[in-house]
PDB file of N, CA and C in Angstrom:
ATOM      1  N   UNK A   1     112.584  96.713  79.974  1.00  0.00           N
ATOM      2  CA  UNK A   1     111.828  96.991  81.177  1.00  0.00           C
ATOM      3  C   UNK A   1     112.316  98.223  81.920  1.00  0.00           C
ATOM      4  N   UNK A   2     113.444  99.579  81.312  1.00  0.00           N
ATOM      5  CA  UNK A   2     113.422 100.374  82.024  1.00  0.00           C
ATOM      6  C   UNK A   2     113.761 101.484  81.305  1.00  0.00           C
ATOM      7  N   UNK A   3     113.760 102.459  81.940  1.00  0.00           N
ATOM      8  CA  UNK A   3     113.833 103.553  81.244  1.00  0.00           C
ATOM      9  C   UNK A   3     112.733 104.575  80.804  1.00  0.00           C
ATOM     10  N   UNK A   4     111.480 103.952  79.925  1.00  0.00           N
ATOM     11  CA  UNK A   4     110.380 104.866  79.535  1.00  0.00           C
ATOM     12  C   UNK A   4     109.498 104.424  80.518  1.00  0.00           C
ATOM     13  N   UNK A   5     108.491 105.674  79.765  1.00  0.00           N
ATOM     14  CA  UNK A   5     106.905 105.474  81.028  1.00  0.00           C
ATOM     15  C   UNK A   5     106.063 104.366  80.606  1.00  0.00           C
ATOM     16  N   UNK A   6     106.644 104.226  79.247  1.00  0.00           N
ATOM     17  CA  UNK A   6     105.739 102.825  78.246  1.00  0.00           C
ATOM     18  C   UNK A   6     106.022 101.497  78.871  1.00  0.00           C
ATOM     19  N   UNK A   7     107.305 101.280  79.236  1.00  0.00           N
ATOM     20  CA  UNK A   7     107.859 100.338  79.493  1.00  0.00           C
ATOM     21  C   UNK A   7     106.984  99.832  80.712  1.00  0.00           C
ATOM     22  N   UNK A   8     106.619 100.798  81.352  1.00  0.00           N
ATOM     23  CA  UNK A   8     106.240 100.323  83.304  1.00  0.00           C
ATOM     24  C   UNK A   8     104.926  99.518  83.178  1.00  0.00           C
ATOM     25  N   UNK A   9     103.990  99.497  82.370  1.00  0.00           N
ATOM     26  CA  UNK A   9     102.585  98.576  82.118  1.00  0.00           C
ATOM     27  C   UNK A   9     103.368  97.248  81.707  1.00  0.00           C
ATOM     28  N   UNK A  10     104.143  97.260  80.767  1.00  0.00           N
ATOM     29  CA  UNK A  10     104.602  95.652  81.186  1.00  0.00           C
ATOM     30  C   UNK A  10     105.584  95.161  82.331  1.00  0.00           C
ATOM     31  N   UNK A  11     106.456  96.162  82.606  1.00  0.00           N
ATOM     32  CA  UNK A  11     107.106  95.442  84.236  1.00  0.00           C
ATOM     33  C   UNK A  11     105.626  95.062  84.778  1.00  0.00           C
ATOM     34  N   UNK A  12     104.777  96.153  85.057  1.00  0.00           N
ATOM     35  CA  UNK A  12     103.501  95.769  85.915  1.00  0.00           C
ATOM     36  C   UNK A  12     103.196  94.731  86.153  1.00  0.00           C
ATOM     37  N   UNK A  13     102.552  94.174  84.556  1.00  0.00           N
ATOM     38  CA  UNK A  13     101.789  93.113  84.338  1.00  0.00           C
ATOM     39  C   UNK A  13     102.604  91.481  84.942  1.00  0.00           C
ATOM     40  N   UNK A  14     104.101  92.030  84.094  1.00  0.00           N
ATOM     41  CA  UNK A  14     105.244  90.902  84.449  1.00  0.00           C
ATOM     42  C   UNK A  14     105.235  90.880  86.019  1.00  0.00           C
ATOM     43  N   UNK A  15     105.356  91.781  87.366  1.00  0.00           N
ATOM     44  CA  UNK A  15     105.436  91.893  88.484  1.00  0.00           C
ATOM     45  C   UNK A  15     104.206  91.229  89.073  1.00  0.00           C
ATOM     46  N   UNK A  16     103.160  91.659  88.612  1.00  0.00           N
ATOM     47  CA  UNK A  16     101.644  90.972  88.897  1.00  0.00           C
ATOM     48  C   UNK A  16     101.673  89.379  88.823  1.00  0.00           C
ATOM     49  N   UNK A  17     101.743  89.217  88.163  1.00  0.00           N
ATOM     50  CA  UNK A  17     102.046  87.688  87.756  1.00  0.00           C
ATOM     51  C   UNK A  17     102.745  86.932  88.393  1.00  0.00           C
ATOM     52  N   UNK A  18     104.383  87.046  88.677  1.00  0.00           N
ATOM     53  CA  UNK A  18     104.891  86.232  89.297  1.00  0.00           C
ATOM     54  C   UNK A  18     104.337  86.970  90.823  1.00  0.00           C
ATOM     55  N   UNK A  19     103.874  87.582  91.714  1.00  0.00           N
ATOM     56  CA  UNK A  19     103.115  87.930  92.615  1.00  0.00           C
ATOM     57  C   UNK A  19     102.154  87.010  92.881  1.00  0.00           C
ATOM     58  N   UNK A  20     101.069  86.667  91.510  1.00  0.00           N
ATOM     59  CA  UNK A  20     100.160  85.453  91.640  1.00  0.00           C
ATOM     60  C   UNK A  20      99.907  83.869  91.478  1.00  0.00           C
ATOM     61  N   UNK A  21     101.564  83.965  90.910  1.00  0.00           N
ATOM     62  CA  UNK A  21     102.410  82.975  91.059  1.00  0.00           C
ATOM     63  C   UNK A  21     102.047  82.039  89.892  1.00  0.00           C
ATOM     64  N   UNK A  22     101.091  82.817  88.758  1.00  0.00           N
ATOM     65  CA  UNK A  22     101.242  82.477  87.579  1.00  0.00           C
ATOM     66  C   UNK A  22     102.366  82.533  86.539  1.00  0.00           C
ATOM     67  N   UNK A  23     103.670  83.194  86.793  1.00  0.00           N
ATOM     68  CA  UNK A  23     104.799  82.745  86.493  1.00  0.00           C
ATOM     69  C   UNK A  23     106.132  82.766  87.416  1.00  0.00           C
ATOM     70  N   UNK A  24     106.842  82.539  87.181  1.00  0.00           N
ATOM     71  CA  UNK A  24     108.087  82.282  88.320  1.00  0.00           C
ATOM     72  C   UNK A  24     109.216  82.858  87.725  1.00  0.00           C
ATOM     73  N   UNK A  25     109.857  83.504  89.010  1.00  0.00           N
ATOM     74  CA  UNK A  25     111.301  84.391  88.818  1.00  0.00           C
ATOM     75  C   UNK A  25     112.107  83.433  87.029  1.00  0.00           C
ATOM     76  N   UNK A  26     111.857  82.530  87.391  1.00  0.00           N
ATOM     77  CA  UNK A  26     113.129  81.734  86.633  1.00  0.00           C
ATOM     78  C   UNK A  26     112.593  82.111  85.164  1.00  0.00           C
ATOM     79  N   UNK A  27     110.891  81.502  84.912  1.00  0.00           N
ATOM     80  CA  UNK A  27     110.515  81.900  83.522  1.00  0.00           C
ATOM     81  C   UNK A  27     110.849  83.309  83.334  1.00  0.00           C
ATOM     82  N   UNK A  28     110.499  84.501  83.951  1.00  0.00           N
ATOM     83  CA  UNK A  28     110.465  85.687  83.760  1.00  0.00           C
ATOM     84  C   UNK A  28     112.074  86.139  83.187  1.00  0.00           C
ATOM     85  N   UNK A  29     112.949  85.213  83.779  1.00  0.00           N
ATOM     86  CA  UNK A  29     114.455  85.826  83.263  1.00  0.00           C
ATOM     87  C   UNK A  29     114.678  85.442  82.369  1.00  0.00           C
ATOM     88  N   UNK A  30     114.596  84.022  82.215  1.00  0.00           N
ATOM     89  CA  UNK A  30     114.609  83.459  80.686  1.00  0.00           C
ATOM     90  C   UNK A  30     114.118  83.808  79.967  1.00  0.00           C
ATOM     91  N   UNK A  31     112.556  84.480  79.728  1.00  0.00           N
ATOM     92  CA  UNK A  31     112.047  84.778  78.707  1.00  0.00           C
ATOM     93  C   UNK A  31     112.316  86.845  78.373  1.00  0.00           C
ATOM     94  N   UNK A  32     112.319  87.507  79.801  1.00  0.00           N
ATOM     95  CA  UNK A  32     113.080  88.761  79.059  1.00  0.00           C
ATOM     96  C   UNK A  32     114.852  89.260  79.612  1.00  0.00           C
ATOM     97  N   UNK A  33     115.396  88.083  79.736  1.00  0.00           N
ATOM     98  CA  UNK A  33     117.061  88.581  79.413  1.00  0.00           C
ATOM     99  C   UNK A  33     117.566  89.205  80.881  1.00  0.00           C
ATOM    100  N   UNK A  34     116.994  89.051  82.005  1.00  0.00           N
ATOM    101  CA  UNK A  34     116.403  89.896  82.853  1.00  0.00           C
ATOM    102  C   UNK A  34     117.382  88.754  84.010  1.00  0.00           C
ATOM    103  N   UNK A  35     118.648  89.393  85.323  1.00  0.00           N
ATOM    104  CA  UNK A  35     118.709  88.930  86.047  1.00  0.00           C
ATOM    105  C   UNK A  35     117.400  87.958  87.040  1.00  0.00           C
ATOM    106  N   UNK A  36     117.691  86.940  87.734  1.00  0.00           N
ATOM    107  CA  UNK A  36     116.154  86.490  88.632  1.00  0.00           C
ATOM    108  C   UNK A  36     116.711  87.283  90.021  1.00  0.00           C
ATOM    109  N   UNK A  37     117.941  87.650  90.730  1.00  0.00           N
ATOM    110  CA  UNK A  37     117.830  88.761  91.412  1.00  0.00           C
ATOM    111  C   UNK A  37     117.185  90.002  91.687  1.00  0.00           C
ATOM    112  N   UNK A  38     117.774  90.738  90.169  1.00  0.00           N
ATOM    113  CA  UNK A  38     116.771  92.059  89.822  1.00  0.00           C
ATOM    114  C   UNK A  38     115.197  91.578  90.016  1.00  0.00           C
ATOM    115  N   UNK A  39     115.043  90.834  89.271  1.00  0.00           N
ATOM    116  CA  UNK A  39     113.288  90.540  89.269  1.00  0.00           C
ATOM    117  C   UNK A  39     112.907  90.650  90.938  1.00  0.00           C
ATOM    118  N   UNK A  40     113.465  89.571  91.630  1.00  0.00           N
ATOM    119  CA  UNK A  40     113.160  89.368  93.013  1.00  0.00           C
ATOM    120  C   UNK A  40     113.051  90.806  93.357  1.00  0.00           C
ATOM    121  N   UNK A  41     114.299  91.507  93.505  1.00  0.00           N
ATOM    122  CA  UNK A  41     113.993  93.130  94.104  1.00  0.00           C
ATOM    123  C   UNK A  41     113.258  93.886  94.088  1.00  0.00           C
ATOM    124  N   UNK A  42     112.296  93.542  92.503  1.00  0.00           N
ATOM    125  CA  UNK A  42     111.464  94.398  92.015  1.00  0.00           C
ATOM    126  C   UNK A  42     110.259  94.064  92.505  1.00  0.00           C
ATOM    127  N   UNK A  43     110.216  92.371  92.501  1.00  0.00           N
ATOM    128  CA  UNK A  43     108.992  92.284  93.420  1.00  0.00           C
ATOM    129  C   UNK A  43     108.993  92.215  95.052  1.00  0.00           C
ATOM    130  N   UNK A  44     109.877  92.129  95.350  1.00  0.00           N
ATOM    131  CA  UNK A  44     109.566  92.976  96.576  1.00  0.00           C
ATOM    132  C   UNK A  44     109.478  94.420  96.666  1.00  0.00           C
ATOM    133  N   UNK A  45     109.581  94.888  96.768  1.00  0.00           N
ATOM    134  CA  UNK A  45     109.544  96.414  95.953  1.00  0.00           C
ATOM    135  C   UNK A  45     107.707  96.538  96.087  1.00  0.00           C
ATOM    136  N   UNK A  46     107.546  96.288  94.673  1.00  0.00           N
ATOM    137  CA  UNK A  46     105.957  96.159  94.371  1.00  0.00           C
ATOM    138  C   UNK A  46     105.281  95.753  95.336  1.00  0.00           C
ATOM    139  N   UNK A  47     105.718  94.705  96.361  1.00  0.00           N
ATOM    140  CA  UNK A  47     104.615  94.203  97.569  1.00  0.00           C
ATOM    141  C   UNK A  47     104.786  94.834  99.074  1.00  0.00           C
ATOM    142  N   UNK A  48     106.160  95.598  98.740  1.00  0.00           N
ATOM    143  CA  UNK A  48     106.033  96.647 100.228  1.00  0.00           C
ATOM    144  C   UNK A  48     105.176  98.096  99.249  1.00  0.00           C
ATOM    145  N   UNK A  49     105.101  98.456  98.257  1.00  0.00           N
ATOM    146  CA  UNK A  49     104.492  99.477  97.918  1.00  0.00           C
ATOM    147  C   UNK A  49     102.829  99.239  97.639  1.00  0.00           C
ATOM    148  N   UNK A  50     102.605  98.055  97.469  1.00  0.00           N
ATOM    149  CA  UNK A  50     101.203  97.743  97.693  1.00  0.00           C
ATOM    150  C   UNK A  50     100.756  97.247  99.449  1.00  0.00           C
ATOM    151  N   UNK A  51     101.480  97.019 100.008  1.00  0.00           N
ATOM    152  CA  UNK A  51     101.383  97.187 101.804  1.00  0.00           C
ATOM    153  C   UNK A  51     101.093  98.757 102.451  1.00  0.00           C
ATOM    154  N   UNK A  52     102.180  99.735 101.517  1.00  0.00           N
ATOM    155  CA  UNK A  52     102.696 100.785 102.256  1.00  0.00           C
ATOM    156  C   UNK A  52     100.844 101.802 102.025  1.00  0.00           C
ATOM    157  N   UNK A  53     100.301 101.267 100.373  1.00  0.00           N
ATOM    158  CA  UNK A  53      99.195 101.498  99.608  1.00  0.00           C
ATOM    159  C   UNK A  53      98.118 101.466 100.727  1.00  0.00           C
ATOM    160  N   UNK A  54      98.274 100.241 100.958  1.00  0.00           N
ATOM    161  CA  UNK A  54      97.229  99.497 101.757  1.00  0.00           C
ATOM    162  C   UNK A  54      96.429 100.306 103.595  1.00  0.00           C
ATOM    163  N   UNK A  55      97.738 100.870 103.594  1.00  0.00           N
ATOM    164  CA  UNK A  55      97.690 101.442 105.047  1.00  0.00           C
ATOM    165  C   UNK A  55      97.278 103.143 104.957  1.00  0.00           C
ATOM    166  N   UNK A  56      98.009 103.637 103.340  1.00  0.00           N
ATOM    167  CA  UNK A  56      97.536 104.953 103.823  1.00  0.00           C
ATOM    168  C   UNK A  56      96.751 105.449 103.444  1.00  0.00           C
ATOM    169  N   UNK A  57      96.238 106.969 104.243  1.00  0.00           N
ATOM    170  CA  UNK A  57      95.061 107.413 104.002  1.00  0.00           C
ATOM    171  C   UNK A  57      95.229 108.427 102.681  1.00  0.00           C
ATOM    172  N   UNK A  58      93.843 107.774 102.015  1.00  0.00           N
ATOM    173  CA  UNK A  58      93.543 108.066 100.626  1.00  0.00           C
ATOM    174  C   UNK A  58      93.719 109.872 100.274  1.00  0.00           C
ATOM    175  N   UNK A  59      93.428 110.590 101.196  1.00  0.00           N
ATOM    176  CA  UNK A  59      93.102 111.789 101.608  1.00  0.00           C
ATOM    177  C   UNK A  59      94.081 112.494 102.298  1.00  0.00           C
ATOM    178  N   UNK A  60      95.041 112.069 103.171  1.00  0.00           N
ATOM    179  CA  UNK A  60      95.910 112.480 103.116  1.00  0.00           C
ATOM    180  C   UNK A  60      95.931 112.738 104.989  1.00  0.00           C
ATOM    181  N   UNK A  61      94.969 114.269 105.136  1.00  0.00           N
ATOM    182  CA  UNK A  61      94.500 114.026 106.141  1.00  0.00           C
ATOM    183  C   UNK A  61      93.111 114.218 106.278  1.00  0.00           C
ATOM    184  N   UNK A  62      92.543 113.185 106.696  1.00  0.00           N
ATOM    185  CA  UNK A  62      91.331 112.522 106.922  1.00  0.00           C
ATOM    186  C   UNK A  62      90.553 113.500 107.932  1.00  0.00           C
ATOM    187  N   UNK A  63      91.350 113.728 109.086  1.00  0.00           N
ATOM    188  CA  UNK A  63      90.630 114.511 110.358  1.00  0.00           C
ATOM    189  C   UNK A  63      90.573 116.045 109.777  1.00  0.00           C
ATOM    190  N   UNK A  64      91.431 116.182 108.795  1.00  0.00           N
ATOM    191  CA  UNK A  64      91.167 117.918 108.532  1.00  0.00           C
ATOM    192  C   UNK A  64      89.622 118.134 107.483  1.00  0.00           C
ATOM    193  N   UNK A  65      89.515 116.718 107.017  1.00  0.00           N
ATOM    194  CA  UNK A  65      88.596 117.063 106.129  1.00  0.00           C
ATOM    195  C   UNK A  65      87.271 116.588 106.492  1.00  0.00           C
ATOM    196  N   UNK A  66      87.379 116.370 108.187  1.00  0.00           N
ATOM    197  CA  UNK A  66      85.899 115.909 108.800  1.00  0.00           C
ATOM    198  C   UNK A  66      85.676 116.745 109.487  1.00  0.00           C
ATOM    199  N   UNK A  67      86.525 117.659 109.534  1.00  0.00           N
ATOM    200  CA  UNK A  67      85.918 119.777 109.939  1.00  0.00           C
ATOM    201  C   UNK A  67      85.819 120.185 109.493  1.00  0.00           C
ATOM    202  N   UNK A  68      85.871 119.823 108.135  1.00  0.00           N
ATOM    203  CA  UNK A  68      85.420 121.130 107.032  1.00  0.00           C
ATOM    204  C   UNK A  68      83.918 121.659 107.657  1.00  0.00           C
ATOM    205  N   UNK A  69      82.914 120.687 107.642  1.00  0.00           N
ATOM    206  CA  UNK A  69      81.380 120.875 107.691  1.00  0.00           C
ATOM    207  C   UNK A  69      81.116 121.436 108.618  1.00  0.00           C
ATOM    208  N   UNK A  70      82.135 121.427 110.178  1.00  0.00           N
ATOM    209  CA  UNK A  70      82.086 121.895 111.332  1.00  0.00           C
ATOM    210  C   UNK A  70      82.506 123.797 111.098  1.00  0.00           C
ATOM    211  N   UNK A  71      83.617 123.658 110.252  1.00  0.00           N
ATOM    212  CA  UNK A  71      84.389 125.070 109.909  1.00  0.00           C
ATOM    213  C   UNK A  71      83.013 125.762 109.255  1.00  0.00           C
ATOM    214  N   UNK A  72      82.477 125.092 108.507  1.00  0.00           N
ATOM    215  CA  UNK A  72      81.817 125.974 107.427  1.00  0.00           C
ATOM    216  C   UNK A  72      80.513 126.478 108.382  1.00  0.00           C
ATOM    217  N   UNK A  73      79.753 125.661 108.912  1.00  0.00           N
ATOM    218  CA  UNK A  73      78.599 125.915 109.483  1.00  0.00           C
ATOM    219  C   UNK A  73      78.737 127.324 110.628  1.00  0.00           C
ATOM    220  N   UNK A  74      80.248 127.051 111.019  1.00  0.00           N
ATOM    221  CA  UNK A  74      80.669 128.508 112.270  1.00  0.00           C
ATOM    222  C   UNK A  74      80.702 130.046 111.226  1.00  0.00           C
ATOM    223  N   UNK A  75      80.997 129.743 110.058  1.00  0.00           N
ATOM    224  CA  UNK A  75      80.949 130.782 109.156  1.00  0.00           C
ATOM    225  C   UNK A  75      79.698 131.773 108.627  1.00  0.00           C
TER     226      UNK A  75
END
């Protein structure tokens, strides 16, 4: 679970899961070798970065790009 870019679609999937509480810290260590600490960290991790997701703007800034139409029309 670390190291390559290959690797991160299954942390994902593994993080998703115990998230939906279709598996639990404990299975997840037992079955990949894997502290249930580390795991915990990771999913918290994943659910402040899907919070942090949640809040920001897609665009970056939003108000610069609702003057464009205002900028352009003065042109």
């Amino acid at each position: 679970m670390k190291g390559t870019v290959g690797a991160k679609a299954p942390e994902t999937v593994l993080l998703t899961e115990i998230i939906q509480s279709r598996t639990t810290v404990a299975e997840a260590s037992r079955s990949f070798d894997l502290s249930p600490s580390g795991i915990e960290g990771r999913v918290e991790d994943g659910k402040r970065s899907m919070e942090t997701s949640r809040h920001a703007d897609p665009l970056g800034n939003g108000e610069q790009y609702a003057k464009l139409p205002e900028d352009l029309q003065a042109a």
